[in-house]
PDB file of N, CA and C in Angstrom:
ATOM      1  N   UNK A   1     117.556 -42.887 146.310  1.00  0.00           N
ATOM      2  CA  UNK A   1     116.638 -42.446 145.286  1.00  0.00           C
ATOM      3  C   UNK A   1     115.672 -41.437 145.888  1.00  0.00           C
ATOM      4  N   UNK A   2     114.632 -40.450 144.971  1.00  0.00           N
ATOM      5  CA  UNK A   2     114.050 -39.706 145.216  1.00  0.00           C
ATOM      6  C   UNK A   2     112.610 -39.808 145.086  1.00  0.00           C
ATOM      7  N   UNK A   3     111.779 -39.407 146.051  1.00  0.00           N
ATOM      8  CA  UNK A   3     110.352 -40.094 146.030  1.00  0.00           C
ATOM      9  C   UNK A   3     109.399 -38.732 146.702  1.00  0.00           C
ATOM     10  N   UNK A   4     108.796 -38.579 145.741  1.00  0.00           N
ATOM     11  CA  UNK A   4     107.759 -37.533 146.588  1.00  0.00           C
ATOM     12  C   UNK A   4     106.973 -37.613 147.362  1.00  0.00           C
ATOM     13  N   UNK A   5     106.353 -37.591 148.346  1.00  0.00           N
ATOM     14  CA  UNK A   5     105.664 -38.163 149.387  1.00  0.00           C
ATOM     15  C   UNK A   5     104.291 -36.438 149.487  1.00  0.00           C
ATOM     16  N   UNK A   6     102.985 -36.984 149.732  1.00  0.00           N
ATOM     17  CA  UNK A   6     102.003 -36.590 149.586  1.00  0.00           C
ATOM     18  C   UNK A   6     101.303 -36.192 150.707  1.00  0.00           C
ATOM     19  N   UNK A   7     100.474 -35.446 151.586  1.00  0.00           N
ATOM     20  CA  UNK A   7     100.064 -35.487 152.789  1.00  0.00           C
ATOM     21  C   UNK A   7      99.072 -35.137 153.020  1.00  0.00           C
ATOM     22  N   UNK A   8      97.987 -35.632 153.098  1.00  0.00           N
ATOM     23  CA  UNK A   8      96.692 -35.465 153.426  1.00  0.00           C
ATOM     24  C   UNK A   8      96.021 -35.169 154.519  1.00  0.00           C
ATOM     25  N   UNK A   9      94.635 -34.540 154.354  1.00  0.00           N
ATOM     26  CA  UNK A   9      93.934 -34.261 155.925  1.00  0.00           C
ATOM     27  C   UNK A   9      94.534 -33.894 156.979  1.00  0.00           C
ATOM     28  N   UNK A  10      94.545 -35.039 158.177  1.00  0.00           N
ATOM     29  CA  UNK A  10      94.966 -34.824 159.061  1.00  0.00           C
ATOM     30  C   UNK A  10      96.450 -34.504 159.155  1.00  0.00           C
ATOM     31  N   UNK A  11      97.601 -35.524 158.152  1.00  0.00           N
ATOM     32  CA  UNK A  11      99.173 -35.089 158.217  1.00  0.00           C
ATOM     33  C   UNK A  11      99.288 -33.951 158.064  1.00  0.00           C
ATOM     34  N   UNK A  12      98.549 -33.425 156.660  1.00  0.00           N
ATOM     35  CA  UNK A  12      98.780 -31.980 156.068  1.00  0.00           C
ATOM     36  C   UNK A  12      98.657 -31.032 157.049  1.00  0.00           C
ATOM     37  N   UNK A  13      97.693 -31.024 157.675  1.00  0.00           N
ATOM     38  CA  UNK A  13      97.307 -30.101 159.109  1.00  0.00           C
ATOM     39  C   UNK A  13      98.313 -30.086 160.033  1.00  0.00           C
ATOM     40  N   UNK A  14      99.049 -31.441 160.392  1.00  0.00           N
ATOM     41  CA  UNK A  14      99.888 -31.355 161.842  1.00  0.00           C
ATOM     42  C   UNK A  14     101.533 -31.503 161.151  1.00  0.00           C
ATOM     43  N   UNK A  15     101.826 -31.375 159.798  1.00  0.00           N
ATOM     44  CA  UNK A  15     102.796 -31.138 159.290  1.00  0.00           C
ATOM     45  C   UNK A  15     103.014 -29.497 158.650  1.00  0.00           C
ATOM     46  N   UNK A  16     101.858 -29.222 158.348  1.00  0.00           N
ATOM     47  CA  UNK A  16     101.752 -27.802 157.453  1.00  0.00           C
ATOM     48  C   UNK A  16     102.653 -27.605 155.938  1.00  0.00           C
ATOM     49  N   UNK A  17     102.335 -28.833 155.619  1.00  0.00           N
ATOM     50  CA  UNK A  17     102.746 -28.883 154.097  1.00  0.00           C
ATOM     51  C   UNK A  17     101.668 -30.126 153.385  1.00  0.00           C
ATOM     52  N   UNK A  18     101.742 -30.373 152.062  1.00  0.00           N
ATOM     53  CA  UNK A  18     100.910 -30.810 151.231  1.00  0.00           C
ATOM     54  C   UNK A  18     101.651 -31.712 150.152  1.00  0.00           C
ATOM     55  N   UNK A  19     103.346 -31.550 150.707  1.00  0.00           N
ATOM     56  CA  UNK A  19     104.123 -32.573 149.983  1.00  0.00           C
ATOM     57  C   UNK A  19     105.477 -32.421 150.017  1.00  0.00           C
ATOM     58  N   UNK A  20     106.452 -32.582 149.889  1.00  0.00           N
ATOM     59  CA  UNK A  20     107.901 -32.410 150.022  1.00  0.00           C
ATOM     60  C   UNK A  20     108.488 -33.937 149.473  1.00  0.00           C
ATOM     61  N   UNK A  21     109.865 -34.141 148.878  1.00  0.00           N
ATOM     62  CA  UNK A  21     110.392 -35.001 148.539  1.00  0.00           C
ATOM     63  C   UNK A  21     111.779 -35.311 148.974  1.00  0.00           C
ATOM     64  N   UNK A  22     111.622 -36.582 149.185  1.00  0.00           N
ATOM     65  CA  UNK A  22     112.862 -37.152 150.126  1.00  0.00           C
ATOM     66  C   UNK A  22     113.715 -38.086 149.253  1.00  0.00           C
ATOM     67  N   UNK A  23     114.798 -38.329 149.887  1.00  0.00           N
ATOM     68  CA  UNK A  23     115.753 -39.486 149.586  1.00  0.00           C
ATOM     69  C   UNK A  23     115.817 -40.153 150.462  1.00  0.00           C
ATOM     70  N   UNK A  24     115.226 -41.677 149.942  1.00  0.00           N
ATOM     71  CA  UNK A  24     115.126 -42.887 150.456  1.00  0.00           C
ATOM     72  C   UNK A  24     116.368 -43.823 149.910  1.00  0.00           C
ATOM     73  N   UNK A  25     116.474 -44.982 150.523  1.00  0.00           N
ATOM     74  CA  UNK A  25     117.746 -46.057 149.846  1.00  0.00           C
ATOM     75  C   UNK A  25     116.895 -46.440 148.834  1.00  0.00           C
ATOM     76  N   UNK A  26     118.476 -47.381 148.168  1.00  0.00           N
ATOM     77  CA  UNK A  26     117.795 -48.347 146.621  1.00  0.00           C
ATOM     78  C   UNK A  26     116.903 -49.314 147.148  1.00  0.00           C
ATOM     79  N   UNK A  27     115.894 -49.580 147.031  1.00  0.00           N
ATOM     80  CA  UNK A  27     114.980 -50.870 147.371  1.00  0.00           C
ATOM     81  C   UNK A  27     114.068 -50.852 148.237  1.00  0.00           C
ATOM     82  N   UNK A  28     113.832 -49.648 148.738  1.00  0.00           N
ATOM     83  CA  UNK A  28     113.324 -48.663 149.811  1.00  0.00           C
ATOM     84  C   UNK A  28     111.341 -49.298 149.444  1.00  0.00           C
ATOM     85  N   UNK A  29     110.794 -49.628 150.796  1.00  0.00           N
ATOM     86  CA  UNK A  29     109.603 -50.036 150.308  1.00  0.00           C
ATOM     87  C   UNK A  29     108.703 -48.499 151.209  1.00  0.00           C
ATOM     88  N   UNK A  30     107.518 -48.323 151.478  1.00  0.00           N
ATOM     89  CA  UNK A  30     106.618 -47.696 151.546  1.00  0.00           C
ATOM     90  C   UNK A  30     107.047 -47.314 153.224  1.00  0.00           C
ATOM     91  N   UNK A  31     106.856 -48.097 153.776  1.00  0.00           N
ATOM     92  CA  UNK A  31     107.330 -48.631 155.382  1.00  0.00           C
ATOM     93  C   UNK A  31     108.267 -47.480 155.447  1.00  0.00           C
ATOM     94  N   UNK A  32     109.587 -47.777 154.495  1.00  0.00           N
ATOM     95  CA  UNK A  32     110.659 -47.224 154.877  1.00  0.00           C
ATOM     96  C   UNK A  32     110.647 -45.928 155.136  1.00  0.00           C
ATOM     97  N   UNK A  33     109.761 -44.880 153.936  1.00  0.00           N
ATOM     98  CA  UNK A  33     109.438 -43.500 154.022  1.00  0.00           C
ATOM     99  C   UNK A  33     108.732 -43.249 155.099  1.00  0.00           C
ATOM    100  N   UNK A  34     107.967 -43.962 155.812  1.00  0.00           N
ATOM    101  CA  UNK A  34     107.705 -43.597 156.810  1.00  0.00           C
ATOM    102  C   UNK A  34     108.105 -43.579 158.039  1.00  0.00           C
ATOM    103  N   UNK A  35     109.022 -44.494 158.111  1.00  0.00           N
ATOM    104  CA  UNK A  35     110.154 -44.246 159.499  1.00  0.00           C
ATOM    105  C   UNK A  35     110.786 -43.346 159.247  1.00  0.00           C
ATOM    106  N   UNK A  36     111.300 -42.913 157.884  1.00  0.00           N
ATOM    107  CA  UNK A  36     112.465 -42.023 157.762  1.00  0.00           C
ATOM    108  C   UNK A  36     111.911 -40.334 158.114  1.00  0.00           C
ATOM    109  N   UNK A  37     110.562 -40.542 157.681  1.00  0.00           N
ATOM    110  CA  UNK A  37     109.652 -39.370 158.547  1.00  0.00           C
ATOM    111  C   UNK A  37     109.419 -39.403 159.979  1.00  0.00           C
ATOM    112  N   UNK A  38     109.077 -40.315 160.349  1.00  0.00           N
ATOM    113  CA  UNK A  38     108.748 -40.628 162.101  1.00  0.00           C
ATOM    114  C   UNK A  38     109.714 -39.937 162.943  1.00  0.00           C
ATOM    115  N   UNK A  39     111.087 -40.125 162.358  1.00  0.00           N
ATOM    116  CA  UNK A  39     112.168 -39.118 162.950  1.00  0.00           C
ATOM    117  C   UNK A  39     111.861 -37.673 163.785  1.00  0.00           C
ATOM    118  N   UNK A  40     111.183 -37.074 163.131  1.00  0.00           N
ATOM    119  CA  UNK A  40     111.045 -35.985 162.891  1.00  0.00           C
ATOM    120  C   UNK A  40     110.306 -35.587 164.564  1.00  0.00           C
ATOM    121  N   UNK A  41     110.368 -34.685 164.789  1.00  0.00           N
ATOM    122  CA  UNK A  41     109.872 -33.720 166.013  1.00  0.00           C
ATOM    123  C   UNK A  41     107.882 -33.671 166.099  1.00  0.00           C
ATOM    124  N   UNK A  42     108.224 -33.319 164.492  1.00  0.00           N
ATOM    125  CA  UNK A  42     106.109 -33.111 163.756  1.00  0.00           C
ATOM    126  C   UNK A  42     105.959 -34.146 163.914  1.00  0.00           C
ATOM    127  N   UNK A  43     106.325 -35.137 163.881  1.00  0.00           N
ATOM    128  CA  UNK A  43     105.499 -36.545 163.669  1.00  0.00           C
ATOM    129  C   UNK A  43     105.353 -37.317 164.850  1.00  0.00           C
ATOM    130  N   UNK A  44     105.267 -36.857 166.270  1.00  0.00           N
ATOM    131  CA  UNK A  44     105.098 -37.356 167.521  1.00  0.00           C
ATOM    132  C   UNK A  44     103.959 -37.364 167.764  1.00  0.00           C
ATOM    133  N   UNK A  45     102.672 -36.532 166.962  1.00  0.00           N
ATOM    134  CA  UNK A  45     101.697 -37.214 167.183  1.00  0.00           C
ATOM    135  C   UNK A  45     100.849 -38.110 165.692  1.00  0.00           C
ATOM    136  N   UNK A  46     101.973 -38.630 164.990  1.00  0.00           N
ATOM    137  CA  UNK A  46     101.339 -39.259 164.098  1.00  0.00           C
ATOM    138  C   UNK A  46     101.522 -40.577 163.992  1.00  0.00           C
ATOM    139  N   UNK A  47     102.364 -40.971 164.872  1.00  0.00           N
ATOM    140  CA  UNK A  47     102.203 -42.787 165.480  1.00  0.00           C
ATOM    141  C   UNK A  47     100.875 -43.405 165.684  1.00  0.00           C
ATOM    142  N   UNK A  48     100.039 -42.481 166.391  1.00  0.00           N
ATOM    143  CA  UNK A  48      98.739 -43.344 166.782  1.00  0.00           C
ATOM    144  C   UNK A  48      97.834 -43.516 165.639  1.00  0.00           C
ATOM    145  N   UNK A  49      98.036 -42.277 164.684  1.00  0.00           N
ATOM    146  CA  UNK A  49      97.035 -42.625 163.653  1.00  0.00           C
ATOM    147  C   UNK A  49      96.812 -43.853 162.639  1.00  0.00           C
ATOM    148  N   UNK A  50      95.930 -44.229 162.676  1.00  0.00           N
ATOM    149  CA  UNK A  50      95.915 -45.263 161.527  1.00  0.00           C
ATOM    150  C   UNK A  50      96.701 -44.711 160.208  1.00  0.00           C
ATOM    151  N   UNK A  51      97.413 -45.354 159.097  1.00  0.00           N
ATOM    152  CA  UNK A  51      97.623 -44.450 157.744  1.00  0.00           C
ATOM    153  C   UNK A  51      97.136 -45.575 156.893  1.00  0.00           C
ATOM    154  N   UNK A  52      97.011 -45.203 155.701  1.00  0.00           N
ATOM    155  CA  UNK A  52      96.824 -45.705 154.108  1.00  0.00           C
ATOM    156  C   UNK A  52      98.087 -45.177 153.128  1.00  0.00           C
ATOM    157  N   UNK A  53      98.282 -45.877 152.389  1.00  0.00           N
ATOM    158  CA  UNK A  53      99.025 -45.480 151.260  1.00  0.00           C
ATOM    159  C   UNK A  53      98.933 -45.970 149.809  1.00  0.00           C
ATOM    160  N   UNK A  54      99.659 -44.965 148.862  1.00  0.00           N
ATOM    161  CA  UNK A  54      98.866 -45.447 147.405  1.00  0.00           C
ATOM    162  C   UNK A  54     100.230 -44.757 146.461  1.00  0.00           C
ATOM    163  N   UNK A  55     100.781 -45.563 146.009  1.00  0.00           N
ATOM    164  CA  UNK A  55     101.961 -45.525 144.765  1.00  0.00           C
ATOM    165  C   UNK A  55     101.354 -45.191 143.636  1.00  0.00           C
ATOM    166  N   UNK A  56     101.784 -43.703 143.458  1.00  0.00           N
ATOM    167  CA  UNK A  56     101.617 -43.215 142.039  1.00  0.00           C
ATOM    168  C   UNK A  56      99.782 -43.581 141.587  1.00  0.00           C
ATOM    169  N   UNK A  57      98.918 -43.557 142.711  1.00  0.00           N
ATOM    170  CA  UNK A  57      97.619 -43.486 142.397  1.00  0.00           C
ATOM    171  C   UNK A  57      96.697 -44.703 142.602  1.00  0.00           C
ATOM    172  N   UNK A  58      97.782 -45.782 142.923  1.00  0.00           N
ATOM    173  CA  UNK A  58      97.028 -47.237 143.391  1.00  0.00           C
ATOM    174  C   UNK A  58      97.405 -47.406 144.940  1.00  0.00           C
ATOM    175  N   UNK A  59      96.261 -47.807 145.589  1.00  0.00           N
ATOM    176  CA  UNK A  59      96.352 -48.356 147.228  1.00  0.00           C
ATOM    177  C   UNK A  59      97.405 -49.532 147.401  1.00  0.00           C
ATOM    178  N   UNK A  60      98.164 -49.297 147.935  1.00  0.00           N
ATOM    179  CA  UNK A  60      99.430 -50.096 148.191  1.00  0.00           C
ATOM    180  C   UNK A  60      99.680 -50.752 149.437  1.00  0.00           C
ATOM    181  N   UNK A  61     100.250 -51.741 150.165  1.00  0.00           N
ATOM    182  CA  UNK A  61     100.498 -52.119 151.341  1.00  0.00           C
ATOM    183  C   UNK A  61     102.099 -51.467 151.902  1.00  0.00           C
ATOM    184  N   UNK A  62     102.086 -51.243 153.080  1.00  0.00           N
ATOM    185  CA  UNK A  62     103.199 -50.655 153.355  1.00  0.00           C
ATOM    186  C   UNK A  62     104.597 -51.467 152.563  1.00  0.00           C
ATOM    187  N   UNK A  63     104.395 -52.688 152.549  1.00  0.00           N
ATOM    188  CA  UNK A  63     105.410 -53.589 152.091  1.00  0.00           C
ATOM    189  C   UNK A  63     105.736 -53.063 150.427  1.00  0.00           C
ATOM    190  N   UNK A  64     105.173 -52.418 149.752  1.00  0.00           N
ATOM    191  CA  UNK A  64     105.418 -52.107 148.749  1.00  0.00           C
ATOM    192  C   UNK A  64     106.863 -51.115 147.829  1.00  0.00           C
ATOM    193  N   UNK A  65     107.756 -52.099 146.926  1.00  0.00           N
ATOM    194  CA  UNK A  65     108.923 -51.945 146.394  1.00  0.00           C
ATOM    195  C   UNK A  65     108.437 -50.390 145.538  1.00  0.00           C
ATOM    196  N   UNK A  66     109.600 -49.156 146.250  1.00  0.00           N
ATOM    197  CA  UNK A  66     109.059 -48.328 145.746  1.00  0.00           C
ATOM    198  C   UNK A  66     110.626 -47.942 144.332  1.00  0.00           C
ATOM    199  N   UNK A  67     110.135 -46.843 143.499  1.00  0.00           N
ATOM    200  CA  UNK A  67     111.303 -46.739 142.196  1.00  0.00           C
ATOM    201  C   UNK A  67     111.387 -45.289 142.421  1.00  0.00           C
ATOM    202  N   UNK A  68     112.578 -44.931 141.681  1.00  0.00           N
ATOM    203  CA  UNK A  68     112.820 -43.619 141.510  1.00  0.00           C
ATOM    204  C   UNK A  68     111.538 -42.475 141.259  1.00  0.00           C
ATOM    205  N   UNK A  69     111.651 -41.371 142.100  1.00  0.00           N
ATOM    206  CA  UNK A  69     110.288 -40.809 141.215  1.00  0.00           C
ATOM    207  C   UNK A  69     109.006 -41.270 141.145  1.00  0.00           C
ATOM    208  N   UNK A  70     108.845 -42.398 142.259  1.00  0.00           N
ATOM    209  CA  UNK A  70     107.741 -42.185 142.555  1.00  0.00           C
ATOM    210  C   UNK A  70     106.688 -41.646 143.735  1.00  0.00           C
ATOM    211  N   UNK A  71     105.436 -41.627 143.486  1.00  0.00           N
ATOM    212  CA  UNK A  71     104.916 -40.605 144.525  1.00  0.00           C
ATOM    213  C   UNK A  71     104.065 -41.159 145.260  1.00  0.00           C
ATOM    214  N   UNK A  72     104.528 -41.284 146.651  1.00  0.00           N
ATOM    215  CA  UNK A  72     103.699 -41.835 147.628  1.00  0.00           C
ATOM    216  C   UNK A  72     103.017 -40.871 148.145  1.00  0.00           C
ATOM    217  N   UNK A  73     101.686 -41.359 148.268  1.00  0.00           N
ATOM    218  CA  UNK A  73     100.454 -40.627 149.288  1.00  0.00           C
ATOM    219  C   UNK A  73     100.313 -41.402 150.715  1.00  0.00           C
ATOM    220  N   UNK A  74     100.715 -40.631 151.412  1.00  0.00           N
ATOM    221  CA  UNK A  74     100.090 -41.037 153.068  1.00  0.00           C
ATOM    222  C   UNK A  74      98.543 -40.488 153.183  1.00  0.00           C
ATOM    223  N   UNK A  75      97.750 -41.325 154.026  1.00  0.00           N
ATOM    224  CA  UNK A  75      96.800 -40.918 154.071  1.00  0.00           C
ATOM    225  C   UNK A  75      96.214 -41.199 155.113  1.00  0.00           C
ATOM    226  N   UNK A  76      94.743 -40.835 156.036  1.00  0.00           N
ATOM    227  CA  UNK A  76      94.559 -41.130 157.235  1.00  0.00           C
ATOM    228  C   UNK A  76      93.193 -41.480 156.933  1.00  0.00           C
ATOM    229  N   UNK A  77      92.494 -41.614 158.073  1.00  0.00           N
ATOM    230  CA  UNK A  77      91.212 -42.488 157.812  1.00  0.00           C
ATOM    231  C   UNK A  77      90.296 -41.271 157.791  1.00  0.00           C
ATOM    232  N   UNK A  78      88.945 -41.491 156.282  1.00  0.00           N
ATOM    233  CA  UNK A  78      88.323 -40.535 156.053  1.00  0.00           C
ATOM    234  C   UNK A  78      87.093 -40.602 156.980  1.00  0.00           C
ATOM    235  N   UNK A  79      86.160 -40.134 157.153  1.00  0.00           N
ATOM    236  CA  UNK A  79      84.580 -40.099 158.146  1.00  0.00           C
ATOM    237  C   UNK A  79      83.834 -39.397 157.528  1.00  0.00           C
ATOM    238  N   UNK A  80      83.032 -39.142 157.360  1.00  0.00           N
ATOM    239  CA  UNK A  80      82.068 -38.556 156.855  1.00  0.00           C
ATOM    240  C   UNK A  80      80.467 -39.036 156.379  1.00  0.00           C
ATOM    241  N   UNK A  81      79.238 -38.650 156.091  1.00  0.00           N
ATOM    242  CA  UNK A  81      78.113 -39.169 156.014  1.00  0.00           C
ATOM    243  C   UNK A  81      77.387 -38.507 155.018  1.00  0.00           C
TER     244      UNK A  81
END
């Protein structure tokens, strides 16, 4: 299935995109999109970061059953005052 995936702050910066969409398996939870990214060459320094994530606009736990078409946001930890 097909799932858009979202990239914020810090990813957006050390990926140089703001979103792209992947094919994940049937039953595919939150977790999964993100190993299936970790692959990747860009993402060697994005192990250490803490992430967040949020299905189609709600904060989600990685464990979360994702569906066709939907849109995951990765996200990293905000700071500010």
């Amino acid at each position: 299935m097909k799932v858009e995936v979202l990239f914020f702050a810090q990813l957006k910066e050390v990926l140089g995109t703001d979103r792209e969409v992947i094919e994940v398996a049937d039953r595919a939870v939150v977790q999964d999109v993100v190993q299936a990214l970790a692959c990747r060459p860009e993402w060697r320094g994005v192990a250490e970061i803490p992430l967040s994530f949020a299905v189609n606009d709600a904060f989600v736990p990685g464990t979360h059953a994702l569906a066709e078409g939907d849109r995951v946001a990765i996200l990293t930890p905000v700071s500010g005052g």
